[in-house]
N, C-alpha and C. Protein backbone atom coordinates (compact mmCIF):
# COMPACT_ATOMS: atom_id res chain seq x y z
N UNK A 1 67.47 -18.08 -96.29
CA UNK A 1 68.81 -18.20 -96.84
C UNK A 1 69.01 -17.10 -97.86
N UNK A 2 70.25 -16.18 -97.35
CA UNK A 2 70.36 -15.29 -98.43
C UNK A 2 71.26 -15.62 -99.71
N UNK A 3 71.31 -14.50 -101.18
CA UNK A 3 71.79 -15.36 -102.12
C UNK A 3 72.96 -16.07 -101.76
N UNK A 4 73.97 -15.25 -100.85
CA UNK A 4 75.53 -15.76 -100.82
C UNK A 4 75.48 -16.84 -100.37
N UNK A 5 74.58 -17.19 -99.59
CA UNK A 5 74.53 -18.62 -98.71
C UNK A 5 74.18 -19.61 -99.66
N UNK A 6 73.05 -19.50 -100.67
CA UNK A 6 72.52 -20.32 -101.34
C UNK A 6 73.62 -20.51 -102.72
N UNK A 7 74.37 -19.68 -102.92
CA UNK A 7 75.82 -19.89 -103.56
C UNK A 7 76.67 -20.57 -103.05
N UNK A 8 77.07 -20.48 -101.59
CA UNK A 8 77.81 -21.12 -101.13
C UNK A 8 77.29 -22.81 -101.33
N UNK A 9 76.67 -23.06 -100.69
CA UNK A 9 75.74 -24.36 -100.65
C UNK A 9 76.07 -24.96 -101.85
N UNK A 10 75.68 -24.40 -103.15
CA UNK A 10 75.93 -24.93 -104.52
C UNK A 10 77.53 -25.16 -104.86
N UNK A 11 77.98 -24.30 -104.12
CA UNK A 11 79.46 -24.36 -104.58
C UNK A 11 80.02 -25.72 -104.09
N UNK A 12 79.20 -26.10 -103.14
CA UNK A 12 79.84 -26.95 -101.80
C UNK A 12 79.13 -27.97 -103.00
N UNK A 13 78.46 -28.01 -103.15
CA UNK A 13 77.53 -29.34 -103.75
C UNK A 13 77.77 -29.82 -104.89
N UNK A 14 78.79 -28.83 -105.40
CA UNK A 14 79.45 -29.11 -107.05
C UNK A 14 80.84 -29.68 -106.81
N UNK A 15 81.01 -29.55 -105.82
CA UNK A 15 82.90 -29.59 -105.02
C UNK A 15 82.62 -31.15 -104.86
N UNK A 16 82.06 -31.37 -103.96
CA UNK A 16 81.29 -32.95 -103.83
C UNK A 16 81.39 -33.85 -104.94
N UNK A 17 80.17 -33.40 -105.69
CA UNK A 17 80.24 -34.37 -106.83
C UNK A 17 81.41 -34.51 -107.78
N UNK A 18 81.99 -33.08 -108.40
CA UNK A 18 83.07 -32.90 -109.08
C UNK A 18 83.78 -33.79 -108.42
N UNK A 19 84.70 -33.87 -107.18
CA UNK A 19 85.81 -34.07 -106.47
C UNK A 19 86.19 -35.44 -105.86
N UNK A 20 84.77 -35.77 -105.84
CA UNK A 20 84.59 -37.19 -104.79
C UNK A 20 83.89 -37.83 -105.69
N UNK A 21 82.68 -37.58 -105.56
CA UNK A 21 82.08 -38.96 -106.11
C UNK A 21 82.23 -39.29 -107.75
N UNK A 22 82.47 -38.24 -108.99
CA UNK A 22 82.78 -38.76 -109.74
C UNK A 22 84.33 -39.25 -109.90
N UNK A 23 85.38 -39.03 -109.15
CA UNK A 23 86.69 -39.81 -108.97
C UNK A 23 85.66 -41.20 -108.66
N UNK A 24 85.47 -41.02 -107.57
CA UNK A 24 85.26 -42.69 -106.80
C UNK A 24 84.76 -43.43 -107.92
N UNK A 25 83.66 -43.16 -108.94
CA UNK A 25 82.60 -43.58 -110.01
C UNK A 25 83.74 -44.21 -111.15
N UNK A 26 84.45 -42.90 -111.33
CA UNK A 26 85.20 -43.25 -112.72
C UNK A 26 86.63 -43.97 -112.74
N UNK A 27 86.95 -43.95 -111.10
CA UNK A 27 88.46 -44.60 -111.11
C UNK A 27 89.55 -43.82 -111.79
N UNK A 28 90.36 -45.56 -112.20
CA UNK A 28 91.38 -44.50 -112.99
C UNK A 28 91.33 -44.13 -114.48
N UNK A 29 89.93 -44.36 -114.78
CA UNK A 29 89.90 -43.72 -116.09
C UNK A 29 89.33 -42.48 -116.09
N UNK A 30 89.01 -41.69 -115.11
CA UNK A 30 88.40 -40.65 -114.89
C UNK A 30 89.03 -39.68 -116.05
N UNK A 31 89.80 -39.26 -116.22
CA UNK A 31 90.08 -38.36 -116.79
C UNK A 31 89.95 -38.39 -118.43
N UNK A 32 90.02 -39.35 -119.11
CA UNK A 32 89.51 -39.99 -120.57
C UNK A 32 88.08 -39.79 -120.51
N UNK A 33 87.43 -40.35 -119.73
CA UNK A 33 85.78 -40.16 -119.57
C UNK A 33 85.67 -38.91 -119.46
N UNK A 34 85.97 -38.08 -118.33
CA UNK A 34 85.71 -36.58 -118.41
C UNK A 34 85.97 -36.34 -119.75
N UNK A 35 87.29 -36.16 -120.22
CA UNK A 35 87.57 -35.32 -121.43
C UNK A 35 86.31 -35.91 -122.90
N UNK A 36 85.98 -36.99 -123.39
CA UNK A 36 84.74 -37.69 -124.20
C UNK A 36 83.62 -37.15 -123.33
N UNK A 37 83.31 -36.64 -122.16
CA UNK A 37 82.19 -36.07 -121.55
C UNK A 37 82.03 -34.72 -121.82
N UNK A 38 83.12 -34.18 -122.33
CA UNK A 38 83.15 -32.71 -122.20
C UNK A 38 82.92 -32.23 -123.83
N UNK A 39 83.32 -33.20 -124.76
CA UNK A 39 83.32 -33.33 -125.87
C UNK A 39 81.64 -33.43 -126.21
N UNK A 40 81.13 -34.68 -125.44
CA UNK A 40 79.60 -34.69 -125.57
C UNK A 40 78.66 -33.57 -125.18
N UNK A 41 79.14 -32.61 -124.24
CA UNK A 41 79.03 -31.66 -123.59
C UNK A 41 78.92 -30.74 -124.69
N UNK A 42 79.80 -30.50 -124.91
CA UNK A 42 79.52 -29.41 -126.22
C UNK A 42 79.14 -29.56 -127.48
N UNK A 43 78.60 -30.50 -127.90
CA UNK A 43 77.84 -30.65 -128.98
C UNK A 43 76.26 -30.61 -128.34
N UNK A 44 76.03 -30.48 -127.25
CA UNK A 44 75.11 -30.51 -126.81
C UNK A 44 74.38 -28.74 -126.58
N UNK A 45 75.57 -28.16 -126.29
CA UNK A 45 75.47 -26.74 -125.59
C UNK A 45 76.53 -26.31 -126.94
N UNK A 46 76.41 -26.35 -128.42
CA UNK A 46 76.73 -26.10 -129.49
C UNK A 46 76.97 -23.97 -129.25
N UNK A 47 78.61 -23.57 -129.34
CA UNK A 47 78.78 -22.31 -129.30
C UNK A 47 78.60 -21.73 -130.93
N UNK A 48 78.32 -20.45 -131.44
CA UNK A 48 78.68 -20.40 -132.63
C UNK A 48 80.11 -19.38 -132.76
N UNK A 49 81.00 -19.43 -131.35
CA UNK A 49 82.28 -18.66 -131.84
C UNK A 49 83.11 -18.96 -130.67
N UNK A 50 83.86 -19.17 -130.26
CA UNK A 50 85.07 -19.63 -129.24
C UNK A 50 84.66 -18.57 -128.14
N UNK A 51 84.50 -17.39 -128.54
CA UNK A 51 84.20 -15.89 -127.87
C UNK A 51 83.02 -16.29 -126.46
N UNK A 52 81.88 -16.98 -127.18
CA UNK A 52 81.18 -17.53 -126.33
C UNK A 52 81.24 -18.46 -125.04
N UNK A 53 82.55 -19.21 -125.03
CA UNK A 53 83.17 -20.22 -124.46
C UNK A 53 83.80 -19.38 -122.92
N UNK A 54 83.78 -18.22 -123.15
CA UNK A 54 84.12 -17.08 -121.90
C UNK A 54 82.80 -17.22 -120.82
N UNK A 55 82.01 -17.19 -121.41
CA UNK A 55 80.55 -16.91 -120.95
C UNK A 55 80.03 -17.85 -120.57
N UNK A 56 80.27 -18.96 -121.54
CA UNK A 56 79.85 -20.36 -121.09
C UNK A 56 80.49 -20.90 -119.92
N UNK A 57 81.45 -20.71 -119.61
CA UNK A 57 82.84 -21.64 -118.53
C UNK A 57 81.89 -21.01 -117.28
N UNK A 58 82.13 -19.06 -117.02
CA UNK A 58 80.73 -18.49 -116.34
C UNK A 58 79.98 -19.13 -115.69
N UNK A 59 78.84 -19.27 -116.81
CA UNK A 59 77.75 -19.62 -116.22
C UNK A 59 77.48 -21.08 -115.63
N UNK A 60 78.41 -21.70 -116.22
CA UNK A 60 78.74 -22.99 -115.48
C UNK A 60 79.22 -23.51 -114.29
N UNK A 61 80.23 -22.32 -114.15
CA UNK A 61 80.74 -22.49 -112.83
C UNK A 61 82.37 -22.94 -112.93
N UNK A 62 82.09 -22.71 -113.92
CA UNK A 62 83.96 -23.55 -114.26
C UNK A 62 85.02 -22.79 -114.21
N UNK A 63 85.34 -20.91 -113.96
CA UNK A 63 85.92 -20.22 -113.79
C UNK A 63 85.65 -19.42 -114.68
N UNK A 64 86.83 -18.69 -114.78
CA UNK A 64 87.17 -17.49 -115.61
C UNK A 64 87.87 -17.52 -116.68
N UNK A 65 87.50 -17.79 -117.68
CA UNK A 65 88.62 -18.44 -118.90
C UNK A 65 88.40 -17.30 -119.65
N UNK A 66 90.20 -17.06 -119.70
CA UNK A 66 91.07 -15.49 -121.20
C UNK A 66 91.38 -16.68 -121.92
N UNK A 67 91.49 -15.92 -123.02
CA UNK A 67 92.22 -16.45 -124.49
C UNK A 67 93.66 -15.83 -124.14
N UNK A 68 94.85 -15.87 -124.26
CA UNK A 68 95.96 -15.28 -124.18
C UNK A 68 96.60 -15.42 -125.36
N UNK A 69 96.58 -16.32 -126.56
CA UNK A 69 96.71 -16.04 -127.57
C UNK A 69 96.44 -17.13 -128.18
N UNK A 70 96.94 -16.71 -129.79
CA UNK A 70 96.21 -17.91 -130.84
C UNK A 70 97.77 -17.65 -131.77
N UNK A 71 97.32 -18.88 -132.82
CA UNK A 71 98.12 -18.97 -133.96
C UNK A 71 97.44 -19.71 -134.76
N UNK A 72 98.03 -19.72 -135.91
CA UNK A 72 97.54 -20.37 -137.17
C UNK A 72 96.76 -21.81 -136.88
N UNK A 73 97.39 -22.45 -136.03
CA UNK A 73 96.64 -23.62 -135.59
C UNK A 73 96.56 -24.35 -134.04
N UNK A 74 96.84 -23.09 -133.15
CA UNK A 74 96.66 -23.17 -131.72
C UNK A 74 95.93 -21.65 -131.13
N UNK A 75 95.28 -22.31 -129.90
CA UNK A 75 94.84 -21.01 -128.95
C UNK A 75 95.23 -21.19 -127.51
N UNK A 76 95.47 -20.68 -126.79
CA UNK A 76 96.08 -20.59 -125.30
C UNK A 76 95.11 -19.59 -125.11
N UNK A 77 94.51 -20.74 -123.46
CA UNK A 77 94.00 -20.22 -122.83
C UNK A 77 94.50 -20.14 -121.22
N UNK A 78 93.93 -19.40 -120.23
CA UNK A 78 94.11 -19.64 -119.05
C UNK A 78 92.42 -19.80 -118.08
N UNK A 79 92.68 -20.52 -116.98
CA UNK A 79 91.36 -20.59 -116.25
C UNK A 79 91.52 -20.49 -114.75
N UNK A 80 90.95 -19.12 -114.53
CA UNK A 80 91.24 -19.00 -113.26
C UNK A 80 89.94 -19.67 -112.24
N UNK A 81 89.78 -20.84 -111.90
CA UNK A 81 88.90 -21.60 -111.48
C UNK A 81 87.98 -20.85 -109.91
N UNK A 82 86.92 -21.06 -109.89
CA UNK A 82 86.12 -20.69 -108.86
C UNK A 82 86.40 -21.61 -107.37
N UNK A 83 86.05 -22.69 -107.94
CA UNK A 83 85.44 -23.71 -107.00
C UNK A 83 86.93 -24.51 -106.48
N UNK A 84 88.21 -24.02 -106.39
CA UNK A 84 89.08 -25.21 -106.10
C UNK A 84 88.81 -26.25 -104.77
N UNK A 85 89.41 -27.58 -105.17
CA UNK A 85 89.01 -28.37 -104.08
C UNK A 85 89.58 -27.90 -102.39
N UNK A 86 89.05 -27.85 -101.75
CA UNK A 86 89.55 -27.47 -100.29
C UNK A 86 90.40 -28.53 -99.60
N UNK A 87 90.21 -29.78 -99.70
CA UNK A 87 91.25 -31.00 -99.33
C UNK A 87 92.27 -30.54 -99.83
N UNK A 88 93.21 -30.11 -100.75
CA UNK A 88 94.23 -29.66 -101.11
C UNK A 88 94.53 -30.64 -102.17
N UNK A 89 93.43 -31.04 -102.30
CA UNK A 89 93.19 -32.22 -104.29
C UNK A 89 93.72 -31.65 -105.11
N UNK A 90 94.36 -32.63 -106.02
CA UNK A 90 94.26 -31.38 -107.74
C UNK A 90 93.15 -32.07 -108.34
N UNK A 91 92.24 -31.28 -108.99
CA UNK A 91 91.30 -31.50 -109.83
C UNK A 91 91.39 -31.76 -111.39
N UNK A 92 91.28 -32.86 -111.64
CA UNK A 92 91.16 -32.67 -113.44
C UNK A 92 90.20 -31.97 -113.90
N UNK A 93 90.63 -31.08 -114.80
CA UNK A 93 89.73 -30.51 -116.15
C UNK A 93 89.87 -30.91 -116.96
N UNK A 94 89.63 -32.34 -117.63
CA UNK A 94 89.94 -32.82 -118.59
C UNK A 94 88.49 -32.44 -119.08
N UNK A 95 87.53 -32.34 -118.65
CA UNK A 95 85.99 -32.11 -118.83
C UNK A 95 85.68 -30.95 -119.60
N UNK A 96 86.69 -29.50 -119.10
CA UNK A 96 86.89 -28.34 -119.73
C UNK A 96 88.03 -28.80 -121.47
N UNK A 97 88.70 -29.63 -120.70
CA UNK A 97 89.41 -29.40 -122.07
C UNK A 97 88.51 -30.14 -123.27
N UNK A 98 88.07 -31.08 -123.09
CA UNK A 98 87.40 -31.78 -124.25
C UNK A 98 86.05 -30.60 -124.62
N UNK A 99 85.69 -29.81 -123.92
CA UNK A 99 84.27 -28.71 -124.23
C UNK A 99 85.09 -28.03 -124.98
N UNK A 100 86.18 -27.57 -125.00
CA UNK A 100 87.29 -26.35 -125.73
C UNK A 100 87.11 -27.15 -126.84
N UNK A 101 88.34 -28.57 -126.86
CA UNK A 101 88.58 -28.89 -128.08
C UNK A 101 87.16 -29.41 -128.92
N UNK A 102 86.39 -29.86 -128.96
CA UNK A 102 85.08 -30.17 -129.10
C UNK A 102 84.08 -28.69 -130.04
N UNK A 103 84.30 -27.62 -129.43
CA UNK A 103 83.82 -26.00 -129.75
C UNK A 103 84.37 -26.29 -130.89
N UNK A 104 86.11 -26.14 -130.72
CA UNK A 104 87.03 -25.37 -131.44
C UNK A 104 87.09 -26.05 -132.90
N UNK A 105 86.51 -27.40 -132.77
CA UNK A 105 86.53 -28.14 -134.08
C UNK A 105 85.35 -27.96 -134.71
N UNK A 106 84.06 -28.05 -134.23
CA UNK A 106 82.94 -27.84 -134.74
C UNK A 106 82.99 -26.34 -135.70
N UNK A 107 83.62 -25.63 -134.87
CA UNK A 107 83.27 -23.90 -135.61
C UNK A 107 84.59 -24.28 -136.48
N UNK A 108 85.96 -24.76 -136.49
CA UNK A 108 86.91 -24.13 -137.39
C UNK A 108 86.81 -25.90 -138.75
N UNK A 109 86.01 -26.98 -137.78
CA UNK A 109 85.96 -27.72 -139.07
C UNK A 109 87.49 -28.82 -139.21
N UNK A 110 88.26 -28.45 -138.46
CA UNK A 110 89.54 -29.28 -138.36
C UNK A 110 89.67 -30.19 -136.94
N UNK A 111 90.68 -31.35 -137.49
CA UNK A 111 90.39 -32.18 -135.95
C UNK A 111 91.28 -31.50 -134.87
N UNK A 112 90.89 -31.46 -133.98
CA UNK A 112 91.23 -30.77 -132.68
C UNK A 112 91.58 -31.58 -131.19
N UNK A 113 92.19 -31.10 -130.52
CA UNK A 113 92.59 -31.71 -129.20
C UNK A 113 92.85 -30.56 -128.32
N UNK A 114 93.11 -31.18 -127.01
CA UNK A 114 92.63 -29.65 -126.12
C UNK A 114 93.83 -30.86 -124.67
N UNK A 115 94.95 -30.00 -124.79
CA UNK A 115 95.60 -30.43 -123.21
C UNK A 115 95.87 -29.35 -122.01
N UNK A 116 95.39 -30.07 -121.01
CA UNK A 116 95.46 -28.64 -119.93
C UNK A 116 96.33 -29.43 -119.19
N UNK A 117 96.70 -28.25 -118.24
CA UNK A 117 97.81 -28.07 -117.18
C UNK A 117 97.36 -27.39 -115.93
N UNK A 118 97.71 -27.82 -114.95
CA UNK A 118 97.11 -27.04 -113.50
C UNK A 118 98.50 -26.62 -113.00
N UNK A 119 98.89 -25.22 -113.06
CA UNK A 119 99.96 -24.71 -112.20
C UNK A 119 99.71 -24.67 -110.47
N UNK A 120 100.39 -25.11 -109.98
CA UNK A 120 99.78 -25.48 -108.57
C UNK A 120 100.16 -24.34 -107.74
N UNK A 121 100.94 -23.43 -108.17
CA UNK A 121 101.16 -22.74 -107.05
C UNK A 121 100.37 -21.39 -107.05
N UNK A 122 99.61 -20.91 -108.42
CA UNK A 122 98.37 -20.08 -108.39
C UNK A 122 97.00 -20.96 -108.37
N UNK A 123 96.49 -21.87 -108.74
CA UNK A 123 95.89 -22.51 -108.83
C UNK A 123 94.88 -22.02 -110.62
N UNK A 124 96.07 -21.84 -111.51
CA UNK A 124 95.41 -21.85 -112.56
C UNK A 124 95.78 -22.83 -113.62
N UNK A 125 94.75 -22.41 -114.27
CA UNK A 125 94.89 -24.28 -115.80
C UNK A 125 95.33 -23.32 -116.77
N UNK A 126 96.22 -24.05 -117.64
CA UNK A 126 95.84 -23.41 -118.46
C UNK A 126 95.53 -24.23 -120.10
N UNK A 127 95.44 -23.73 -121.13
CA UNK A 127 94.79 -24.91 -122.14
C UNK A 127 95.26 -24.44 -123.38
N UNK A 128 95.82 -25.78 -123.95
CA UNK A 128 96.14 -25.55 -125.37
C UNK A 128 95.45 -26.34 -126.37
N UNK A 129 94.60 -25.06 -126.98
CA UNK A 129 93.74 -26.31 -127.75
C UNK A 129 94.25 -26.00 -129.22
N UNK A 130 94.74 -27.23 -129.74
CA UNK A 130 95.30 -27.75 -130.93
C UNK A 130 94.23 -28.39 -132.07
N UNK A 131 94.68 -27.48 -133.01
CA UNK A 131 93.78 -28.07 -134.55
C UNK A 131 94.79 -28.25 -135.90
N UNK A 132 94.75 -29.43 -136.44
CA UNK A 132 95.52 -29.96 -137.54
C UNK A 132 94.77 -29.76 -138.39
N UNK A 133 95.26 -28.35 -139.53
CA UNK A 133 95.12 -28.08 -140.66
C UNK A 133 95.22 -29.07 -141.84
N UNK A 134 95.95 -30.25 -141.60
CA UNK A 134 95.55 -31.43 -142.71
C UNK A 134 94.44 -31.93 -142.50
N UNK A 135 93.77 -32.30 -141.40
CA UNK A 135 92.55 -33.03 -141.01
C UNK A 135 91.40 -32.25 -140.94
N UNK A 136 90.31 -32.44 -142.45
CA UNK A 136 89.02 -31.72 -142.53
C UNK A 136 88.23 -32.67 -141.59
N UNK A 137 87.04 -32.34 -140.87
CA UNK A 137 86.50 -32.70 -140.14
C UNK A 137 84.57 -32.84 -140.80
């Protein structure tokens, strides 16, 4: 098996679990669980700068995530995803968004939240992760 094949295979094997069996597992709370999973997720795999979070999505497999901009107490991102489902599913990233908002609070120290959006007709997310400057963390 050459590498592309043994990529493919993985891709197929992440599509699976992602797509099917953790829907079937989590029901209709799937997406609350993902997002507190993604949160646990990154305190686990602790970034020391948002910058890193490019690299991380990478090597994970989770796409291609730009920053497109920031403000005083927001960042916009976009994610151009690898793996979309082939059934013609939409996939939650609530999993990505709670790893964002989760980063973004640990390094800036304020409470944070992270909502994504799947534009369906490119197949990109994109993410606004929100931090409230009244709330020290």
């Amino acid at each position: 098996m050459n590498e592309k094949e043994h990529s493919h295979v993985t891709s197929f094997g992440y599509e699976l679990i992602r797509d099917h069996v953790l829907a079937s597992i989590l029901g209709k709370h799937e997406k609350d669980i993902l997002y507190w999973a993604g949160k646990d997720l990154a305190r686990k795999f602790p970034l020391y700068s948002m910058e890193e979070a490019i690299t991380f999505f990478q090597e994970a497999g989770w796409g291609e995530l730009l920053l497109e901009k920031t403000a005083k107490d927001t960042a916009h991102y976009t994610l151009q995803t690898l793996n979309l489902p082939q059934s013609g599913l939409s996939r939650s990233h609530r999993l990505e968004a709670g790893f964002l908002a989760e980063q973004q609070q640990k390094i800036s120290g304020y409470l944070t939240e992270c909502y994504d959006e799947q534009l369906k007709k490119n197949g990109i997310v994109t993410f606004q992760v929100k931090w409230d400057l009244k709330t020290k963390i």
